[in-house]
C-alpha atoms as a PDB file:
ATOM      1  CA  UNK A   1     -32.331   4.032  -2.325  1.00  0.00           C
ATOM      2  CA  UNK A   2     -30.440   3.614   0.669  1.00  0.00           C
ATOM      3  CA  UNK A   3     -26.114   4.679   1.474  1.00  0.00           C
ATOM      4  CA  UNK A   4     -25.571   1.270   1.907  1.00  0.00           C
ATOM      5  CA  UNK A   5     -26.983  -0.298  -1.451  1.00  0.00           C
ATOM      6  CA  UNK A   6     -24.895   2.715  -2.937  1.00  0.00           C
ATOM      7  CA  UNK A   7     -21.902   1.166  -1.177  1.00  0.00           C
ATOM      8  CA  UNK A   8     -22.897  -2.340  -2.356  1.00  0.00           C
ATOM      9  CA  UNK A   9     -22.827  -1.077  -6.301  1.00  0.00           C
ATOM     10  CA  UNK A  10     -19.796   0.482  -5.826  1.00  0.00           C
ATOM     11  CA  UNK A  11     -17.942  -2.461  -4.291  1.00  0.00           C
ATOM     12  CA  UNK A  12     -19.720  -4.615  -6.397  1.00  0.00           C
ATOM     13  CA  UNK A  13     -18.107  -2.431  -9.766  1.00  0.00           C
ATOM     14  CA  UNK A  14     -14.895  -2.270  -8.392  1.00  0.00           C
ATOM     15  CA  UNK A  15     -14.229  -6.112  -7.693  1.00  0.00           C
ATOM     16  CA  UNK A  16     -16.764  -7.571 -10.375  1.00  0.00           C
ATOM     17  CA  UNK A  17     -17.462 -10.112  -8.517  1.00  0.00           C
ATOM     18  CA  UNK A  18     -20.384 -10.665  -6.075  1.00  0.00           C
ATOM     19  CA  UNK A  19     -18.489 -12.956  -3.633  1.00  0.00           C
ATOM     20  CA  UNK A  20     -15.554 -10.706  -3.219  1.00  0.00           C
ATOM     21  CA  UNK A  21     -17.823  -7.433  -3.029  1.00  0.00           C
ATOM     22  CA  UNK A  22     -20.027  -9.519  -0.323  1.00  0.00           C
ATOM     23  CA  UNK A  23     -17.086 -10.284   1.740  1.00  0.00           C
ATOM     24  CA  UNK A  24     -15.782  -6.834   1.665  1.00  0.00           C
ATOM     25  CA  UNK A  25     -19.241  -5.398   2.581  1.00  0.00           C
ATOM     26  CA  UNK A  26     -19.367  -7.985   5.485  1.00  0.00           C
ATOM     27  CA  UNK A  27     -22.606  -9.738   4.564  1.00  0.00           C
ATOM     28  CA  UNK A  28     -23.298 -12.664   2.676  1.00  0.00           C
ATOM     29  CA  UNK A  29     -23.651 -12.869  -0.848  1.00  0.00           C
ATOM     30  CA  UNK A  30     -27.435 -13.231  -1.044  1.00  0.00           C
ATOM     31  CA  UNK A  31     -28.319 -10.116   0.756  1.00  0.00           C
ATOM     32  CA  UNK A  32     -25.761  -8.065  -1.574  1.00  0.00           C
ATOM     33  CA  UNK A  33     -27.544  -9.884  -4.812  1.00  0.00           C
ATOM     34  CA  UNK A  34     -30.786  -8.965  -3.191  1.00  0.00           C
ATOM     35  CA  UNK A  35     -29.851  -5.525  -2.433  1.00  0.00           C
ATOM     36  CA  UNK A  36     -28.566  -4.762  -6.429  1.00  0.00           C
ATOM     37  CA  UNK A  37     -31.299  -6.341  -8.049  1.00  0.00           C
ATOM     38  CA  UNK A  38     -33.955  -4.288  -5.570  1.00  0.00           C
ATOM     39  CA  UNK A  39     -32.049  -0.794  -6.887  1.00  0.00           C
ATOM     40  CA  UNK A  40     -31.695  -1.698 -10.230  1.00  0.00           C
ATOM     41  CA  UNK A  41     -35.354  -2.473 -10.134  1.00  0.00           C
ATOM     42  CA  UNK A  42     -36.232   0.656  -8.174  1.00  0.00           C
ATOM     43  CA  UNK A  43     -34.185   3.128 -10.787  1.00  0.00           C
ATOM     44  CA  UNK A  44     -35.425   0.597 -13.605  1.00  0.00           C
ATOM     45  CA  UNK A  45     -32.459   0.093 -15.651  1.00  0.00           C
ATOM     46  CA  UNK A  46     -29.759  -2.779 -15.347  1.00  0.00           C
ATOM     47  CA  UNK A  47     -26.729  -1.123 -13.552  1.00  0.00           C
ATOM     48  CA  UNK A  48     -24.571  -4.831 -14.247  1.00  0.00           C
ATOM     49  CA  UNK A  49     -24.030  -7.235 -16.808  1.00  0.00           C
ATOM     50  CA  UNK A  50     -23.828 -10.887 -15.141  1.00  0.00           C
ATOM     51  CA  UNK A  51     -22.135 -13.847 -16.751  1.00  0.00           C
ATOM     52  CA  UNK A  52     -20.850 -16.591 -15.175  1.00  0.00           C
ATOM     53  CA  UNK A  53     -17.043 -15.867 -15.116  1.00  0.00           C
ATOM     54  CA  UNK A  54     -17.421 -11.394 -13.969  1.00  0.00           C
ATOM     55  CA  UNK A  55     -19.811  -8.486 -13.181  1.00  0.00           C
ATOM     56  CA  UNK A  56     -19.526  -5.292 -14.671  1.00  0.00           C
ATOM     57  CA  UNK A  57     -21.317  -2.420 -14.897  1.00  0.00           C
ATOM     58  CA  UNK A  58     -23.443  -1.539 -17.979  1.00  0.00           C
ATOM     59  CA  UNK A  59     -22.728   2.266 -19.763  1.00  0.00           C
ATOM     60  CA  UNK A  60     -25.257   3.387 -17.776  1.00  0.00           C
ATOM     61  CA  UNK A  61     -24.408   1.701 -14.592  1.00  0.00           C
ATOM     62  CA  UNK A  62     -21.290   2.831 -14.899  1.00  0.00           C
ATOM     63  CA  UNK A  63     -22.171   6.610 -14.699  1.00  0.00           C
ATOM     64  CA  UNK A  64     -24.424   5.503 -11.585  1.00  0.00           C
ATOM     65  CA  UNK A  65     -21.621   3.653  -9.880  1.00  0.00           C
ATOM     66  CA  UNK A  66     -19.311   6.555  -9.998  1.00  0.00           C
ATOM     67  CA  UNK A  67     -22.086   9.290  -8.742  1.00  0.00           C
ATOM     68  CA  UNK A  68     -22.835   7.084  -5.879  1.00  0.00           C
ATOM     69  CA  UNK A  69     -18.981   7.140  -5.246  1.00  0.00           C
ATOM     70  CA  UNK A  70     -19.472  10.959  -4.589  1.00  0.00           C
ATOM     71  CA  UNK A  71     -22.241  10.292  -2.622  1.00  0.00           C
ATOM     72  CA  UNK A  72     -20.322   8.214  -0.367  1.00  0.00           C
ATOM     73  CA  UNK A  73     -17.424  10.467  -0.200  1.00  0.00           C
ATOM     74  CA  UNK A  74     -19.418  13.530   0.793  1.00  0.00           C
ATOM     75  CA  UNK A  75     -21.537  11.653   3.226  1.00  0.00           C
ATOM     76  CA  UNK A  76     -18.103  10.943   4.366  1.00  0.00           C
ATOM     77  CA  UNK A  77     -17.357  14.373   4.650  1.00  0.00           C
ATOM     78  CA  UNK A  78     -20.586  15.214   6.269  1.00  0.00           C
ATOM     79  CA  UNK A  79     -19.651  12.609   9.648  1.00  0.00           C
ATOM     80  CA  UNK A  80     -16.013  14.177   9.587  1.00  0.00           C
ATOM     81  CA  UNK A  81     -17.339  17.490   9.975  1.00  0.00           C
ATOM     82  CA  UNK A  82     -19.899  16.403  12.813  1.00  0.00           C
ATOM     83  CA  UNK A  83     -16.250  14.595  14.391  1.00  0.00           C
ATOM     84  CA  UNK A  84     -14.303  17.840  14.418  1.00  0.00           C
ATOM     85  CA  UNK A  85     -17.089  19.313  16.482  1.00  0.00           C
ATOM     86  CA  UNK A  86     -15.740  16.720  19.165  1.00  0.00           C
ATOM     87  CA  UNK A  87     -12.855  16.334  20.742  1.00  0.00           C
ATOM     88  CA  UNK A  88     -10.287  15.812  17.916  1.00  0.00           C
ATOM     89  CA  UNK A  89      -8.169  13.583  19.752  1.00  0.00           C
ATOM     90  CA  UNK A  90     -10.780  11.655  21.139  1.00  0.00           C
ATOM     91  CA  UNK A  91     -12.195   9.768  18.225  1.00  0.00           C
ATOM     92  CA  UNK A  92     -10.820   6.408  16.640  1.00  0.00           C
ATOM     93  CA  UNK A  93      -7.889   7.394  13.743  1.00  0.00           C
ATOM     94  CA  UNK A  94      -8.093   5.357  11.012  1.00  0.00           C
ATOM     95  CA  UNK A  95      -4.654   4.524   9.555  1.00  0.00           C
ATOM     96  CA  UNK A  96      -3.596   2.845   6.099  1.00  0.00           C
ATOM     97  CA  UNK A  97       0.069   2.165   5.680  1.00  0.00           C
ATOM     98  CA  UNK A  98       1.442   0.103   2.070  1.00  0.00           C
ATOM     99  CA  UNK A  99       2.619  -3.310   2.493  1.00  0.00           C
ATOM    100  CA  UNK A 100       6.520  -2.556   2.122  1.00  0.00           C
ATOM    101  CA  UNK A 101       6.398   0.410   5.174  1.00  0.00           C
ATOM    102  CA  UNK A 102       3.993  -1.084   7.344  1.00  0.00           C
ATOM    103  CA  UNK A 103       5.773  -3.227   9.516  1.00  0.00           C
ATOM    104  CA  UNK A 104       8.570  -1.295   9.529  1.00  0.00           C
ATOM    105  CA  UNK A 105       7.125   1.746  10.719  1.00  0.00           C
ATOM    106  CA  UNK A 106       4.033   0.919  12.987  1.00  0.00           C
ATOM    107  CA  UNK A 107       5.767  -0.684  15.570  1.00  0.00           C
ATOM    108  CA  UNK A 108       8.198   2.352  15.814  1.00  0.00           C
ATOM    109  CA  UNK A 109       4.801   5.213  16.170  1.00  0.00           C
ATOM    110  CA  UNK A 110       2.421   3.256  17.500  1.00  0.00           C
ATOM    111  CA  UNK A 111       3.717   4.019  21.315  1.00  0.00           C
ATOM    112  CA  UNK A 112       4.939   7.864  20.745  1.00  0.00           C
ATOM    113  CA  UNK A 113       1.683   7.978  19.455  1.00  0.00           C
ATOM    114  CA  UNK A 114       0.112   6.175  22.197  1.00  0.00           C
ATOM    115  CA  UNK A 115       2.054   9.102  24.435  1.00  0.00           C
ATOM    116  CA  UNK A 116       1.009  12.038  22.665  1.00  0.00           C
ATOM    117  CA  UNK A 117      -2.936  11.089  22.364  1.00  0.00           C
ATOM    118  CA  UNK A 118      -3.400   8.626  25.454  1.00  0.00           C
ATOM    119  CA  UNK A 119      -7.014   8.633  24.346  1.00  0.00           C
ATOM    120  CA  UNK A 120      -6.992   8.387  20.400  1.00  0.00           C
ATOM    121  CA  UNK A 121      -7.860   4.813  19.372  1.00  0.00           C
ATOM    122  CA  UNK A 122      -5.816   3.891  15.990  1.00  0.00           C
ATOM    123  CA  UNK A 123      -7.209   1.240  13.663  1.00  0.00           C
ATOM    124  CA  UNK A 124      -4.093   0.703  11.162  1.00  0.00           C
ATOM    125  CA  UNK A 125      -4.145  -2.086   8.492  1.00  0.00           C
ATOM    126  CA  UNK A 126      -2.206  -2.404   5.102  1.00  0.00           C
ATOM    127  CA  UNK A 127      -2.450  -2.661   1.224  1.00  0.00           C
ATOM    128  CA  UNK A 128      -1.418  -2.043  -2.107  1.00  0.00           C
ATOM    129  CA  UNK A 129      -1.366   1.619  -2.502  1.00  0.00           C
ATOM    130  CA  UNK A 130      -4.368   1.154  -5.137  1.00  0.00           C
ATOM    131  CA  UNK A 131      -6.142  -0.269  -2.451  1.00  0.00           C
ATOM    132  CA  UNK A 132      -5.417   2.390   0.464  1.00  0.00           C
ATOM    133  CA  UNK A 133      -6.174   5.090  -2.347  1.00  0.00           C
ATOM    134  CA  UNK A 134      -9.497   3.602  -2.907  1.00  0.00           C
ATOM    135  CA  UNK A 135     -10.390   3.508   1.055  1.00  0.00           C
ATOM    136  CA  UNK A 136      -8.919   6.820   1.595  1.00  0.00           C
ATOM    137  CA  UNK A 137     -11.034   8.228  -0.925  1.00  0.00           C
ATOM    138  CA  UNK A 138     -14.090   6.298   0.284  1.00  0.00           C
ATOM    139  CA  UNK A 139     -13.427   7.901   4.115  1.00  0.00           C
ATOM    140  CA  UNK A 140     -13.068   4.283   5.199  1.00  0.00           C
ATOM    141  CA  UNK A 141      -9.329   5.450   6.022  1.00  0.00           C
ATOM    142  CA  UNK A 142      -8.350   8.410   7.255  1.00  0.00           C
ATOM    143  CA  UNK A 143      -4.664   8.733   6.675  1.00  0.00           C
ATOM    144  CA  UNK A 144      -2.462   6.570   4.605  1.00  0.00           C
ATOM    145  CA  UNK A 145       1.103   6.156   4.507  1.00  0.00           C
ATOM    146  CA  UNK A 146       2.862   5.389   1.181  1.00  0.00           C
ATOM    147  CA  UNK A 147       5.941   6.036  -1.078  1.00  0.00           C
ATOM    148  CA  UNK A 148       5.732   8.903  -3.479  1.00  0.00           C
ATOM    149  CA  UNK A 149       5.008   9.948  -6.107  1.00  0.00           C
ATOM    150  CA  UNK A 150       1.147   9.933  -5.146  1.00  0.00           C
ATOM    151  CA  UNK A 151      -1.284  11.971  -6.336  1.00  0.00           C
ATOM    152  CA  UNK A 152      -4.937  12.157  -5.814  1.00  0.00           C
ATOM    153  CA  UNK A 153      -7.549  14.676  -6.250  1.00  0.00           C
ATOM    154  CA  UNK A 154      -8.565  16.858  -3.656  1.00  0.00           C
ATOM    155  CA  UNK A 155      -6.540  14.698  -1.362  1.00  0.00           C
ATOM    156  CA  UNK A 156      -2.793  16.165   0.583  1.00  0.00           C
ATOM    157  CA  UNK A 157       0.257  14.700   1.012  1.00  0.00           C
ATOM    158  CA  UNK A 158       2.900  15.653   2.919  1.00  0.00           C
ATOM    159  CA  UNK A 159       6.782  14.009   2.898  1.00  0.00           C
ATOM    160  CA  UNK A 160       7.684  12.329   6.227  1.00  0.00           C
ATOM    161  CA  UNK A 161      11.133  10.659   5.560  1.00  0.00           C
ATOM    162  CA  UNK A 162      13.515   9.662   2.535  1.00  0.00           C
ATOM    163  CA  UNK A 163      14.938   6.243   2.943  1.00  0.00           C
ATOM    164  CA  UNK A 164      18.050   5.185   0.885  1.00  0.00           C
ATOM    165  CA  UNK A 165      17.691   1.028  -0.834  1.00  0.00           C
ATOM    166  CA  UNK A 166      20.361  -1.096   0.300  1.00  0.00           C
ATOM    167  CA  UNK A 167      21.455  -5.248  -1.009  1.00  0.00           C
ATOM    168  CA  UNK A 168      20.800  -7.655   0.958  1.00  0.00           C
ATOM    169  CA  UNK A 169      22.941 -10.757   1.268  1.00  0.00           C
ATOM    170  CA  UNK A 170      24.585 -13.873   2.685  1.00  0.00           C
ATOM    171  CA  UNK A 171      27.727 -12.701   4.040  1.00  0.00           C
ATOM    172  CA  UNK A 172      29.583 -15.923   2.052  1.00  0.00           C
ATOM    173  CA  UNK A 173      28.341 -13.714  -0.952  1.00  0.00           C
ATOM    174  CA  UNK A 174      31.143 -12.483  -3.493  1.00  0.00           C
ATOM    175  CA  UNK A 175      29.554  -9.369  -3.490  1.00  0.00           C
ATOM    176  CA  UNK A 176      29.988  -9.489   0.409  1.00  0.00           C
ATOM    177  CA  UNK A 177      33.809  -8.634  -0.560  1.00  0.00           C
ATOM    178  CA  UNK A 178      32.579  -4.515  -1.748  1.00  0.00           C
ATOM    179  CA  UNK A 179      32.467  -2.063   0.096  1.00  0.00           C
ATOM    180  CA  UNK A 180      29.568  -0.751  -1.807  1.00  0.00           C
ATOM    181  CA  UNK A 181      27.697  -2.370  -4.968  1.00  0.00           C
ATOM    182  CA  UNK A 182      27.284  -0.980  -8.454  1.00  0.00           C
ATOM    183  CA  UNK A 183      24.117  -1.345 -10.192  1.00  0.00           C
ATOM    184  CA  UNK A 184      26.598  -3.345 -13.103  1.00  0.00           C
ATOM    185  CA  UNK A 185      27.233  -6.224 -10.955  1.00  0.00           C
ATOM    186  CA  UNK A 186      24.133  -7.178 -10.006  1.00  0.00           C
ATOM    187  CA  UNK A 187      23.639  -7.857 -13.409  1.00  0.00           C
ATOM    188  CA  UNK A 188      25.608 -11.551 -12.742  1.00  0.00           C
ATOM    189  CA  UNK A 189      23.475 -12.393 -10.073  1.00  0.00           C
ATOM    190  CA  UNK A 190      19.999 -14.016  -9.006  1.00  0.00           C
ATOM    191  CA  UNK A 191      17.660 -10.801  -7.856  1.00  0.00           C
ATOM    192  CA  UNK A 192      14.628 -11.715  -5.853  1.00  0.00           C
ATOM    193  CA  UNK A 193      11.859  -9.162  -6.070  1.00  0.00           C
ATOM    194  CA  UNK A 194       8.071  -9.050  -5.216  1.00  0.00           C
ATOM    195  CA  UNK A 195       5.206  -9.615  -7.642  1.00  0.00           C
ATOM    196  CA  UNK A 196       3.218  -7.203 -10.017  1.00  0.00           C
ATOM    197  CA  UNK A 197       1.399  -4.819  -7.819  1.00  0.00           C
ATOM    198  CA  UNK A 198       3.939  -3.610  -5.315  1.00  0.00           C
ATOM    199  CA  UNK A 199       4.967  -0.253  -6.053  1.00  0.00           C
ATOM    200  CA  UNK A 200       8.238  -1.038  -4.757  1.00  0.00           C
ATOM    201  CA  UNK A 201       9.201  -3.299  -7.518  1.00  0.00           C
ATOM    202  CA  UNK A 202       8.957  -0.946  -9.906  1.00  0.00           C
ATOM    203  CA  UNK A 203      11.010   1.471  -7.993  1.00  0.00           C
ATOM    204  CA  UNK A 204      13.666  -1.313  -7.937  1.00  0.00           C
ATOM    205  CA  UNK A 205      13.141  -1.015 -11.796  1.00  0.00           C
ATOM    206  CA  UNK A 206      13.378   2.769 -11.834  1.00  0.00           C
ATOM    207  CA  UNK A 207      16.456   2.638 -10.206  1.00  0.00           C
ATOM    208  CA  UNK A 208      18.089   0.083 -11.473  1.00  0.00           C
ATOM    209  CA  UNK A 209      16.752  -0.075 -15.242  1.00  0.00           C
ATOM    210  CA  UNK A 210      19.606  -2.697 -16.199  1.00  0.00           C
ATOM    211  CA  UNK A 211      17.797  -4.699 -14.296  1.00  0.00           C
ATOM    212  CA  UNK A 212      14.305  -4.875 -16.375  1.00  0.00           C
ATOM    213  CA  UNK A 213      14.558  -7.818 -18.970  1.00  0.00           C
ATOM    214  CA  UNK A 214      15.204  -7.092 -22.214  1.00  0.00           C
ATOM    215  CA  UNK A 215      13.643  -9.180 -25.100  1.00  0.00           C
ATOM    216  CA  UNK A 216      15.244  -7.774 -28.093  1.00  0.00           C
ATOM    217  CA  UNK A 217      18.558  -7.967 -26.250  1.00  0.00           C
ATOM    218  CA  UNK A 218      19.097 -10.833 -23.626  1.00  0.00           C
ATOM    219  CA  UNK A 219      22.995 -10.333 -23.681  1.00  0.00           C
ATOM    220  CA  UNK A 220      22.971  -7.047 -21.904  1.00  0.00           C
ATOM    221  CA  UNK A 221      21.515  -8.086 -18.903  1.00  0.00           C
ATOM    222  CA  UNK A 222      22.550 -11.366 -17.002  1.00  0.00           C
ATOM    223  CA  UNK A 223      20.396 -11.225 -13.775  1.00  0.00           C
ATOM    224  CA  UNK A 224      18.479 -13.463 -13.465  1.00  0.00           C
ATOM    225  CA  UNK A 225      14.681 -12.057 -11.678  1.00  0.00           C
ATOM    226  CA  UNK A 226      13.224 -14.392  -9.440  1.00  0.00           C
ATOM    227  CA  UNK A 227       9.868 -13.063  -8.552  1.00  0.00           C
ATOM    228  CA  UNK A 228       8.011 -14.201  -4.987  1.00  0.00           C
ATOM    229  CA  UNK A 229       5.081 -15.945  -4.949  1.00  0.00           C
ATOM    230  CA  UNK A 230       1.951 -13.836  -4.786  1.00  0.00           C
ATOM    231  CA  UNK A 231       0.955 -12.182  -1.610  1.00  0.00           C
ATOM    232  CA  UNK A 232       4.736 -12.653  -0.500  1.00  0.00           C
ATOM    233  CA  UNK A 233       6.652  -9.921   1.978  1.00  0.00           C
ATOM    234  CA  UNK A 234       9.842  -8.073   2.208  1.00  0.00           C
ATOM    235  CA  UNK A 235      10.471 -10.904   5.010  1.00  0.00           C
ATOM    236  CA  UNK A 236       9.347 -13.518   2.432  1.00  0.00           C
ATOM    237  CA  UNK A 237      12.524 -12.076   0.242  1.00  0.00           C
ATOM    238  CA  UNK A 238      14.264 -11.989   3.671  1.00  0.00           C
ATOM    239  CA  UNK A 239      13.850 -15.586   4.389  1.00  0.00           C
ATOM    240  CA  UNK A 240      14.579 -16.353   0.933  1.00  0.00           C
ATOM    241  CA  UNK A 241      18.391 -14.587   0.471  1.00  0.00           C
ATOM    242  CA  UNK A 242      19.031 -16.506   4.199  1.00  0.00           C
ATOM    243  CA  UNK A 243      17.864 -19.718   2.255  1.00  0.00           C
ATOM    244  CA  UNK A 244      20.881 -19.077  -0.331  1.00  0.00           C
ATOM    245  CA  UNK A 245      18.365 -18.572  -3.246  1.00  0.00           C
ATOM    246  CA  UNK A 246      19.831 -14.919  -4.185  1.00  0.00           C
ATOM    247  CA  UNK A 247      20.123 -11.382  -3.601  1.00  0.00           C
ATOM    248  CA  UNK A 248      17.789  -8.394  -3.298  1.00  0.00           C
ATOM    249  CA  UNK A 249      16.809  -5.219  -2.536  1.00  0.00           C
ATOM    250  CA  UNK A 250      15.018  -3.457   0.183  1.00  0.00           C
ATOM    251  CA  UNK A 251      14.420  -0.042   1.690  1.00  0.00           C
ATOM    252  CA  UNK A 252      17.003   0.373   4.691  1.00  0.00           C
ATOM    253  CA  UNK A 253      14.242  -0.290   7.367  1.00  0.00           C
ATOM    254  CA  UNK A 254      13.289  -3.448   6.416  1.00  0.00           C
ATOM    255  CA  UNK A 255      16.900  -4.767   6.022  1.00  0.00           C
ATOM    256  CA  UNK A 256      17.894  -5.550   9.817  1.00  0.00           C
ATOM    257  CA  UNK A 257      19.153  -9.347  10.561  1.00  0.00           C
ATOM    258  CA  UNK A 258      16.243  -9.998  13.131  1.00  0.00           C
ATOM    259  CA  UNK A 259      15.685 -14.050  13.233  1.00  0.00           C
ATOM    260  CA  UNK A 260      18.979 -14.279  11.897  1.00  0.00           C
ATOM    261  CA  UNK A 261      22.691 -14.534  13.614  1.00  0.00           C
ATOM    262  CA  UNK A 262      24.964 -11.503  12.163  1.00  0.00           C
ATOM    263  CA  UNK A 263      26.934 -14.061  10.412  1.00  0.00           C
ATOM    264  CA  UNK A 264      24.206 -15.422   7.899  1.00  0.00           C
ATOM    265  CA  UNK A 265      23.454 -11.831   6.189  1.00  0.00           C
ATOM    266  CA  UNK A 266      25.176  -8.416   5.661  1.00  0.00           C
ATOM    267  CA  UNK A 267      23.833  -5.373   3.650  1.00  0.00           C
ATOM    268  CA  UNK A 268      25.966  -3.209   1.145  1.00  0.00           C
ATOM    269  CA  UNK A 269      25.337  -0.010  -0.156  1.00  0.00           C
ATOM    270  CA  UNK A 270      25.171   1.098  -4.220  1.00  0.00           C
ATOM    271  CA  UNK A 271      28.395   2.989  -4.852  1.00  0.00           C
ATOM    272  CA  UNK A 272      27.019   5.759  -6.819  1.00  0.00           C
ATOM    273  CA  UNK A 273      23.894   7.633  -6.632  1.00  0.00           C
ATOM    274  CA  UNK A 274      22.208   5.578  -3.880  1.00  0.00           C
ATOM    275  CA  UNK A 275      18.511   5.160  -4.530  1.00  0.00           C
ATOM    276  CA  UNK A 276      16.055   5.903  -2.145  1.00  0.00           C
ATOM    277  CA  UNK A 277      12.003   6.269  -1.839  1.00  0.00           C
ATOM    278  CA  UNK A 278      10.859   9.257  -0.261  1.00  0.00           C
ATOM    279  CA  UNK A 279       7.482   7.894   2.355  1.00  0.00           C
ATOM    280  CA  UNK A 280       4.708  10.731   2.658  1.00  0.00           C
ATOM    281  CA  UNK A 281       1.189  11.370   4.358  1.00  0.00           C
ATOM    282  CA  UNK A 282      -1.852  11.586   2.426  1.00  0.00           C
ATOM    283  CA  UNK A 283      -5.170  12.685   3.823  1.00  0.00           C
ATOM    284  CA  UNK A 284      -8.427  13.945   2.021  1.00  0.00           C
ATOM    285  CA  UNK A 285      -8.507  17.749   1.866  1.00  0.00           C
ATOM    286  CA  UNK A 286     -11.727  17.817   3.665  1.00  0.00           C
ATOM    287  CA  UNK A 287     -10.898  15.722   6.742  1.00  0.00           C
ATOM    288  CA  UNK A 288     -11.437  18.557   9.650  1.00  0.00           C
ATOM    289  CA  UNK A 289      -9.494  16.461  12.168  1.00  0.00           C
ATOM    290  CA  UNK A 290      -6.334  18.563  11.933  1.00  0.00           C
ATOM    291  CA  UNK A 291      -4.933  18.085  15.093  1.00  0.00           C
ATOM    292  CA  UNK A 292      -4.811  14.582  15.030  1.00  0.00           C
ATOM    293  CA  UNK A 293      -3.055  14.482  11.536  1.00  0.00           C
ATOM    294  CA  UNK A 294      -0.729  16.432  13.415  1.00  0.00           C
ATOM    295  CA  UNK A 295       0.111  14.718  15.806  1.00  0.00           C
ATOM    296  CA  UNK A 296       0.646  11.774  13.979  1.00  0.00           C
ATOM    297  CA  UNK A 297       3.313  13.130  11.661  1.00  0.00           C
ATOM    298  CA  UNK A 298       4.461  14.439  14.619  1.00  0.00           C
ATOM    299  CA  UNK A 299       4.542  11.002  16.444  1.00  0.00           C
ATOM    300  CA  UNK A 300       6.350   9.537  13.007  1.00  0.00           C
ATOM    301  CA  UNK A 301       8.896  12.332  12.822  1.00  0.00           C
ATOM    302  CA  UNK A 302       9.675  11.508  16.393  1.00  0.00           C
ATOM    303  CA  UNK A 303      10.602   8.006  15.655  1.00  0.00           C
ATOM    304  CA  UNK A 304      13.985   6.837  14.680  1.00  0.00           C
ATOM    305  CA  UNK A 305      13.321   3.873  12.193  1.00  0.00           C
ATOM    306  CA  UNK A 306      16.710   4.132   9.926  1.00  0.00           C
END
């Protein structure tokens, strides 16, 4: 029994599927199908049940699968302990941020940064927050960035900035006319959000509840939801209110008119009660590298991204 077939199972239960849980273990399916069936024969019980369409684990397989996952996070824990013993700033950082803060933000605290730890390599990608939460807890991240509320076991968070929601628009909108927007009248007009899985939609839904359909009462909502194609952007919704397709809504950083003159799109604020999202730091309790958590909440507090 070896760390890395433990890693296969646990990919393997996670994304019931061997192709996907190959290509996420970078190797090719064979050697992953190889690799189960030689543990499973080793402990000598099925950990999966195969069928054509899925994988998942068996009863048993599935109280396997989630001891390996503490395997994995203490061995983890083990190389983060041997890391602190070096140079803190010295080591790679390994950086998650979600999909709807990413762009917004790296660009601004990637350089400060870059200024403040000259010789800490950062590896950054992005995710749904399901995803970031699983790699965080995995210690294939070691930091990620999201929108609260989050909450984790044995894993600290730590709010960074609160950022207020503004409408976006074309500026030939009638809405362009307000000062500021209630939540009422968007309730005449085409709202483009992003698919299932983005936190952010339902925060859009949170804070603007009149906006959620309604199938036992169609007459007290008149938006119409458009929702983006899957895998879409904030700039996908971007592109799409420049297009003339509709109106939507987006934290305050991700609402500037870049690619666009100032007289195809304007923002308003909502009139009462703006909403916001509060973005935080999370980072396993165990991860000894306090200095360079530090001084990257440091180099994101520096940075002026609203």
């Amino acid at each position: 029994m070896t760390l890395t077939e433990l890693k296969y199972i646990v990919t393997l239960a996670q994304e019931q599927h061997f192709g996907r849980a190959a290509e996420k273990c970078f190797v090719s399916q064979p050697t992953l199908s190889i690799a189960v069936k030689k543990l499973e024969e080793e402990l000598g019980v099925a950990l999966f049940e195969r069928s054509k369409t899925r994988v998942k684990p068996t009863p048993l397989g599935e109280t396997i699968v989630n001891q390996a996952q503490l395997v994995l996070e203490q061995t983890s824990a083990i190389k983060d302990m041997a890391t602190a013993g070096k140079d803190q700033l010295n080591s790679p950082l390994q950086v998650g941020a979600i999909f709807t803060i990413g762009p917004y933000l790296l660009p601004h605290f990637i350089p400060e940064l870059q200024l403040r730890a000259p010789d800490m390599p950062l590896y950054v990608e992005e995710g749904y927050t399901a995803t970031l939460r699983q790699r965080l807890r995995n210690g294939e991240l070691d930091a990620i960035i999201v929108s609260l509320p989050f909450t984790e076991a044995d894993v600290v968070t730590q709010t960074l900035y609160e950022e207020p929601f503004v409408i976006l628009m074309p500026k030939t909108h009638p809405l362009a006319a307000y000062e500021t927007v209630s939540r009422e009248q968007l309730d005449q007009h085409n709202i483009l959000l992003l698919g299932e899985g983005h936190c952010f939609r339902d925060q859009i839904f949170e804070a603007c509840p009149n906006l959620r359909s309604n199938p036992d009462n169609h007459q007290n909502s008149r938006s119409k939801i458009r929702t983006a194609a899957e895998g879409s952007s904030l700039e996908t919704l971007r592109h799409m209110v420049a297009s003339g397709l509709g109106i939507t809504i987006l934290p305050a950083s991700a609402a500037t008119h870049r690619f666009y003159s100032n007289d195809l799109l304007t923002t308003r604020s909502f009139d009462i009660h703006p909403p916001t999202r509060i973005v935080a730091l999370a980072w396993r309790a165990s991860f000894p590298r306090h200095k360079a958590i530090d001084m990257l909440r440091q180099a994101i507090n520096q940075c002026q991204i609203l």
